[in-house]
N, C-alpha and C. Protein backbone atom coordinates (compact mmCIF):
# COMPACT_ATOMS: atom_id res chain seq x y z
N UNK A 1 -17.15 -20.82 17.40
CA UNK A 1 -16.16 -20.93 16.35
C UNK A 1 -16.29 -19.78 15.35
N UNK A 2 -17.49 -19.46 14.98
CA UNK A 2 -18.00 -18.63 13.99
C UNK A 2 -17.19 -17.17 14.67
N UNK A 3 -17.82 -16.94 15.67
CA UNK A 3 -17.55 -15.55 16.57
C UNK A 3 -15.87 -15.54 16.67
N UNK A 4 -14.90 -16.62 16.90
CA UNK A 4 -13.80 -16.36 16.94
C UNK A 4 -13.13 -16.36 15.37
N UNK A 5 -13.20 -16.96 14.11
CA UNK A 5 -13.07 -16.28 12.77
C UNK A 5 -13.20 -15.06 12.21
N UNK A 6 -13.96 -14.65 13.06
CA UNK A 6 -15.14 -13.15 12.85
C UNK A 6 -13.98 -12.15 13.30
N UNK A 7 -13.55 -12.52 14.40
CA UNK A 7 -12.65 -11.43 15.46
C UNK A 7 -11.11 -11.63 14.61
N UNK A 8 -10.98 -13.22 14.54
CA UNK A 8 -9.23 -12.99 13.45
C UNK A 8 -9.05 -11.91 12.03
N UNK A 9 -10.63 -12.66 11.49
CA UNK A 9 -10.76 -11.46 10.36
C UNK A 9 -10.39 -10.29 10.65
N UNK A 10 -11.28 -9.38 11.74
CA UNK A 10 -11.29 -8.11 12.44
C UNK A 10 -9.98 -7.85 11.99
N UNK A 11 -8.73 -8.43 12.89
CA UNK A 11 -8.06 -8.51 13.44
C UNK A 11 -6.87 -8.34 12.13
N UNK A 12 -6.96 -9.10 11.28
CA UNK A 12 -5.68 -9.07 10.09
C UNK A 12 -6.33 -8.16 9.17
N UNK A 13 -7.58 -7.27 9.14
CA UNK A 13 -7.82 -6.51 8.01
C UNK A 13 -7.60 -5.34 9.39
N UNK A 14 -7.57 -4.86 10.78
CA UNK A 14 -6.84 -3.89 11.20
C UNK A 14 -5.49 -3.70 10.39
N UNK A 15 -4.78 -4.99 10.82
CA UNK A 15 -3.24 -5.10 10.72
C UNK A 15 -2.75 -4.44 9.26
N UNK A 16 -3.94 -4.80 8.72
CA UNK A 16 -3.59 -4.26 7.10
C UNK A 16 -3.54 -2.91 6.61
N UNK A 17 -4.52 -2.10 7.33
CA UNK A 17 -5.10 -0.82 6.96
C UNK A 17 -4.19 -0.09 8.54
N UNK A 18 -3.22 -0.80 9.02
CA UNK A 18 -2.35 0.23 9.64
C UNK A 18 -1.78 0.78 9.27
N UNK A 19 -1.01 2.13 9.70
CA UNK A 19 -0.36 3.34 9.08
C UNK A 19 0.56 2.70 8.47
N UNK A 20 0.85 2.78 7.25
CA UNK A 20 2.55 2.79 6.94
C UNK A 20 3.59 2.98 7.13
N UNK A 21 4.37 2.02 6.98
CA UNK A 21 6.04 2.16 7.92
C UNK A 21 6.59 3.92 7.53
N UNK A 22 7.41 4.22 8.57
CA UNK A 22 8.17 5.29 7.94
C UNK A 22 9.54 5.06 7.52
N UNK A 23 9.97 6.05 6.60
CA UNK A 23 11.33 5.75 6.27
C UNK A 23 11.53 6.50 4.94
N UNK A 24 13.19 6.82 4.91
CA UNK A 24 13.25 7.87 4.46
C UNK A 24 12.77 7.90 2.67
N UNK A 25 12.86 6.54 2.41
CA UNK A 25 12.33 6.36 0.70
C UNK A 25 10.57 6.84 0.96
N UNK A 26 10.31 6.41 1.33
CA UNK A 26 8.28 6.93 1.65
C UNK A 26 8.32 8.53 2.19
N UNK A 27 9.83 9.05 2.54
CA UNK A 27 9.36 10.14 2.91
C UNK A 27 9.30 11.12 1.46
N UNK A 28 9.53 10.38 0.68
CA UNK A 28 8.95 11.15 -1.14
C UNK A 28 8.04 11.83 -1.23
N UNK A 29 6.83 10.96 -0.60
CA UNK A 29 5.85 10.40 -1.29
C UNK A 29 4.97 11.47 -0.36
N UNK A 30 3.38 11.53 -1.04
CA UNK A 30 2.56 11.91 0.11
C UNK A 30 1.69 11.14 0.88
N UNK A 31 1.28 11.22 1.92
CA UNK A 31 0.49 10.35 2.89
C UNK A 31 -0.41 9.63 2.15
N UNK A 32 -1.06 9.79 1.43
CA UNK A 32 -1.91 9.18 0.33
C UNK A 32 -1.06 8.02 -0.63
N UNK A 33 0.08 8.53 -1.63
CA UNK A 33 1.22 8.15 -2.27
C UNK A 33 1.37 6.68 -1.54
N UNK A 34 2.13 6.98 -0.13
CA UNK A 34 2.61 5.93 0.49
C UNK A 34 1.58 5.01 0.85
N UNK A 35 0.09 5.34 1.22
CA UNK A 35 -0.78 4.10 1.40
C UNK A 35 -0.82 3.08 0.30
N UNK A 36 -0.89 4.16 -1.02
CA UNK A 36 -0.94 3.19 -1.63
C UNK A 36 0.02 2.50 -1.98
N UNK A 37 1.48 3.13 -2.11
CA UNK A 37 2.37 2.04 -2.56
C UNK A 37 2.74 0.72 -1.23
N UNK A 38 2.29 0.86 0.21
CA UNK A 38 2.01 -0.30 0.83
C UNK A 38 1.76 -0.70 0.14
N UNK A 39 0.08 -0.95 0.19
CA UNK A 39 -0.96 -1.79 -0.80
C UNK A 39 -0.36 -2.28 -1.92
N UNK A 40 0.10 -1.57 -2.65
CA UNK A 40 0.58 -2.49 -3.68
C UNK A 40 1.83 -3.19 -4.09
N UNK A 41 2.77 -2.86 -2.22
CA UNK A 41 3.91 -4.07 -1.75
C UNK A 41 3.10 -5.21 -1.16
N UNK A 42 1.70 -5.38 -0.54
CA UNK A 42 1.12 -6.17 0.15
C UNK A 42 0.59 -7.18 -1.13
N UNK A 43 0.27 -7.06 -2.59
CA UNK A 43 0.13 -7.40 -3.30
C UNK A 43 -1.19 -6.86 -4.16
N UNK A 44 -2.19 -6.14 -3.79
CA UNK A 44 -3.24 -5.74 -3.84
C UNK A 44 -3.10 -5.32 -5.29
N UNK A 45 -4.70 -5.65 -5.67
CA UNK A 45 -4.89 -4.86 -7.05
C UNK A 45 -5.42 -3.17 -7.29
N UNK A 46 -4.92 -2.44 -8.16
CA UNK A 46 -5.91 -1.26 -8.16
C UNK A 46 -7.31 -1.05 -7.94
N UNK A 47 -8.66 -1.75 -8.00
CA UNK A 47 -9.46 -2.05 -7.47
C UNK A 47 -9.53 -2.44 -6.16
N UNK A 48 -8.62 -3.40 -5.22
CA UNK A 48 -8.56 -3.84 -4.47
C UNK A 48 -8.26 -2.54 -3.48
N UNK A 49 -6.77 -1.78 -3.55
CA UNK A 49 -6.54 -0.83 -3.38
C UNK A 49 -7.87 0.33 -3.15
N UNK A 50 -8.39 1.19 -4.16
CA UNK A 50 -9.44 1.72 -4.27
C UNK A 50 -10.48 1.77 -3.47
N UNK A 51 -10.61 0.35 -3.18
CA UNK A 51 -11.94 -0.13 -2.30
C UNK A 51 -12.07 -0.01 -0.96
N UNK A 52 -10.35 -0.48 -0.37
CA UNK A 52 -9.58 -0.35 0.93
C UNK A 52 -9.48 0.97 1.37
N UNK A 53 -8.98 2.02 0.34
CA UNK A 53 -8.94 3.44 0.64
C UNK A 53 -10.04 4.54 0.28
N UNK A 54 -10.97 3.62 -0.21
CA UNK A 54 -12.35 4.94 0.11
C UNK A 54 -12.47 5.94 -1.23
N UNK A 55 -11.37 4.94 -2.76
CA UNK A 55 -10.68 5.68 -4.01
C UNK A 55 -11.86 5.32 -4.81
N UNK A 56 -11.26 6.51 -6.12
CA UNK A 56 -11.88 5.72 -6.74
C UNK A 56 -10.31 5.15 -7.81
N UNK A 57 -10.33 3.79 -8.71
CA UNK A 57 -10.35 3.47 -9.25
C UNK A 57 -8.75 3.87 -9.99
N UNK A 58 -9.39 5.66 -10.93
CA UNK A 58 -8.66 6.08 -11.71
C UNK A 58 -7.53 6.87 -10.62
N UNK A 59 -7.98 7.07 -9.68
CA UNK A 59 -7.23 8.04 -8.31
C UNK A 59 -6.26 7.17 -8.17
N UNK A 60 -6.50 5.82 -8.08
CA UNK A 60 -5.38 4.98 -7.36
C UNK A 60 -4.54 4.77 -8.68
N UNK A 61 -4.59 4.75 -10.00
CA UNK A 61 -3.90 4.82 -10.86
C UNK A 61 -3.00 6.44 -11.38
N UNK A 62 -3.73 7.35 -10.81
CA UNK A 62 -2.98 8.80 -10.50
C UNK A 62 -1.89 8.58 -9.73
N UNK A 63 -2.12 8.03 -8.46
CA UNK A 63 -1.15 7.91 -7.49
C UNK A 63 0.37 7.29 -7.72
N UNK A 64 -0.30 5.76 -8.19
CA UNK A 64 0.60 5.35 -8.78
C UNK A 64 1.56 5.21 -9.69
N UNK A 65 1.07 6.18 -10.77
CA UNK A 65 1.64 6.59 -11.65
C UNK A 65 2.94 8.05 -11.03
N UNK A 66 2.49 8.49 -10.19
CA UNK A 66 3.22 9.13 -9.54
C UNK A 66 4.61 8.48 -8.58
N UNK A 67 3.72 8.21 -8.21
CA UNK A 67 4.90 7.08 -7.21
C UNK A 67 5.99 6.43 -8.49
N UNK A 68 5.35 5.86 -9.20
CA UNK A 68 6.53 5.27 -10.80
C UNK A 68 7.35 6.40 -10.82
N UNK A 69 7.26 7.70 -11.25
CA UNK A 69 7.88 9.08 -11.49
C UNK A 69 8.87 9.03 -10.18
N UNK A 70 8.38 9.19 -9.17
CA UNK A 70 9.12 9.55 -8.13
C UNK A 70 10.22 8.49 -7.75
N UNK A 71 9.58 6.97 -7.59
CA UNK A 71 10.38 5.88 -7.36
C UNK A 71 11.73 5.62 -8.45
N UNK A 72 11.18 6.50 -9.88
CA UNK A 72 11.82 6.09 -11.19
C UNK A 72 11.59 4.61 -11.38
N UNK A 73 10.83 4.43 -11.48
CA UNK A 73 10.54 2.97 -11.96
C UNK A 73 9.47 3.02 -12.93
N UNK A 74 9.45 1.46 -13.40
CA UNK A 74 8.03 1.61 -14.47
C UNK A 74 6.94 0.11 -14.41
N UNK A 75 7.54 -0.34 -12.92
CA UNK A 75 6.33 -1.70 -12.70
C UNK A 75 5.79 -1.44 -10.90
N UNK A 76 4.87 -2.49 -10.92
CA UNK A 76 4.25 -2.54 -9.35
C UNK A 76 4.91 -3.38 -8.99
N UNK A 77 6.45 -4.49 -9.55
CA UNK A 77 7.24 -5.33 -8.97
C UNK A 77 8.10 -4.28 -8.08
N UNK A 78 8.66 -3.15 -9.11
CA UNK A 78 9.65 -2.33 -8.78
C UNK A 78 9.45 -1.36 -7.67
N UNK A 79 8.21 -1.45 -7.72
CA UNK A 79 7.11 -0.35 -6.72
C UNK A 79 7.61 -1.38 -5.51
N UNK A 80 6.81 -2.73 -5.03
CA UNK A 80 7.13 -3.64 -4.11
C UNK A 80 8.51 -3.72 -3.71
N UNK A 81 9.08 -4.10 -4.66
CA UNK A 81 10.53 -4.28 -4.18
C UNK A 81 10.80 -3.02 -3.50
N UNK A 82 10.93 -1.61 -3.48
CA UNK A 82 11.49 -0.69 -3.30
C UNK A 82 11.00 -0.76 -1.57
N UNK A 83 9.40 -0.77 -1.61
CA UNK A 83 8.76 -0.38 -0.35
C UNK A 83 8.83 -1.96 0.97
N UNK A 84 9.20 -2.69 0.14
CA UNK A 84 9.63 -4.22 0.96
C UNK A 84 10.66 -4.24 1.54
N UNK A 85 11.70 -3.28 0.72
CA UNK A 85 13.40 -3.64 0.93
C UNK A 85 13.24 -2.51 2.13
N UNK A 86 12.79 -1.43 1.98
CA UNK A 86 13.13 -0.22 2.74
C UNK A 86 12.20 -0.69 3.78
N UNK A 87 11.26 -1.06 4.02
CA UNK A 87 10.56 -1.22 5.33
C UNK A 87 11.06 -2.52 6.44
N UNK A 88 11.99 -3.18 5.23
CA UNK A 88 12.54 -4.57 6.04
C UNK A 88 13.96 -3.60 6.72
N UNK A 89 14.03 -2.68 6.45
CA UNK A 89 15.26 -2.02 6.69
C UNK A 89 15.03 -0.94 8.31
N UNK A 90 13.89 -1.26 9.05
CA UNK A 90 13.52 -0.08 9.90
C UNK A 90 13.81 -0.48 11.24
């Protein structure tokens, strides 16, 4: 039982840390940019984020703050919504 939990885990933290959808709103962004604004359509916190991508911390708040600029937005709802709508769109 233990050994098969072990492997689902495996299994949905692959699914998670797979490449990001493409499409032409992410094609803004840079390869970095777009991981993180996944992550933070998946719901993830800046820490959470950070930890997943090997960041530190203030990096993932660089990014994002970028992505705001680029997306023209000024929340991580608006961030989600944008990268939810366009990836449900592929």
């Amino acid at each position: 039982m233990t050994r098969r939990i072990n492997t689902l885990r495996a299994e949905t933290e692959r699914a998670d840390s797979a490449t990001p959808p493409q499409s032409p709103l992410l094609d803004g962004l840079t390869p970095r940019e777009r991981e993180v604004a996944v992550q933070v359509s998946r719901g993830r916190t800046n820490r959470q984020i950070a930890r997943e991508l090997g960041l530190s911390h203030k990096t993932v708040e660089t990014h994002l703050s970028r992505i705001f600029n680029k997306f023209e937005v000024s929340s991580r709802a608006a961030v989600a919504a944008r990268v939810g709508h366009d990836a449900s769109s592929d």
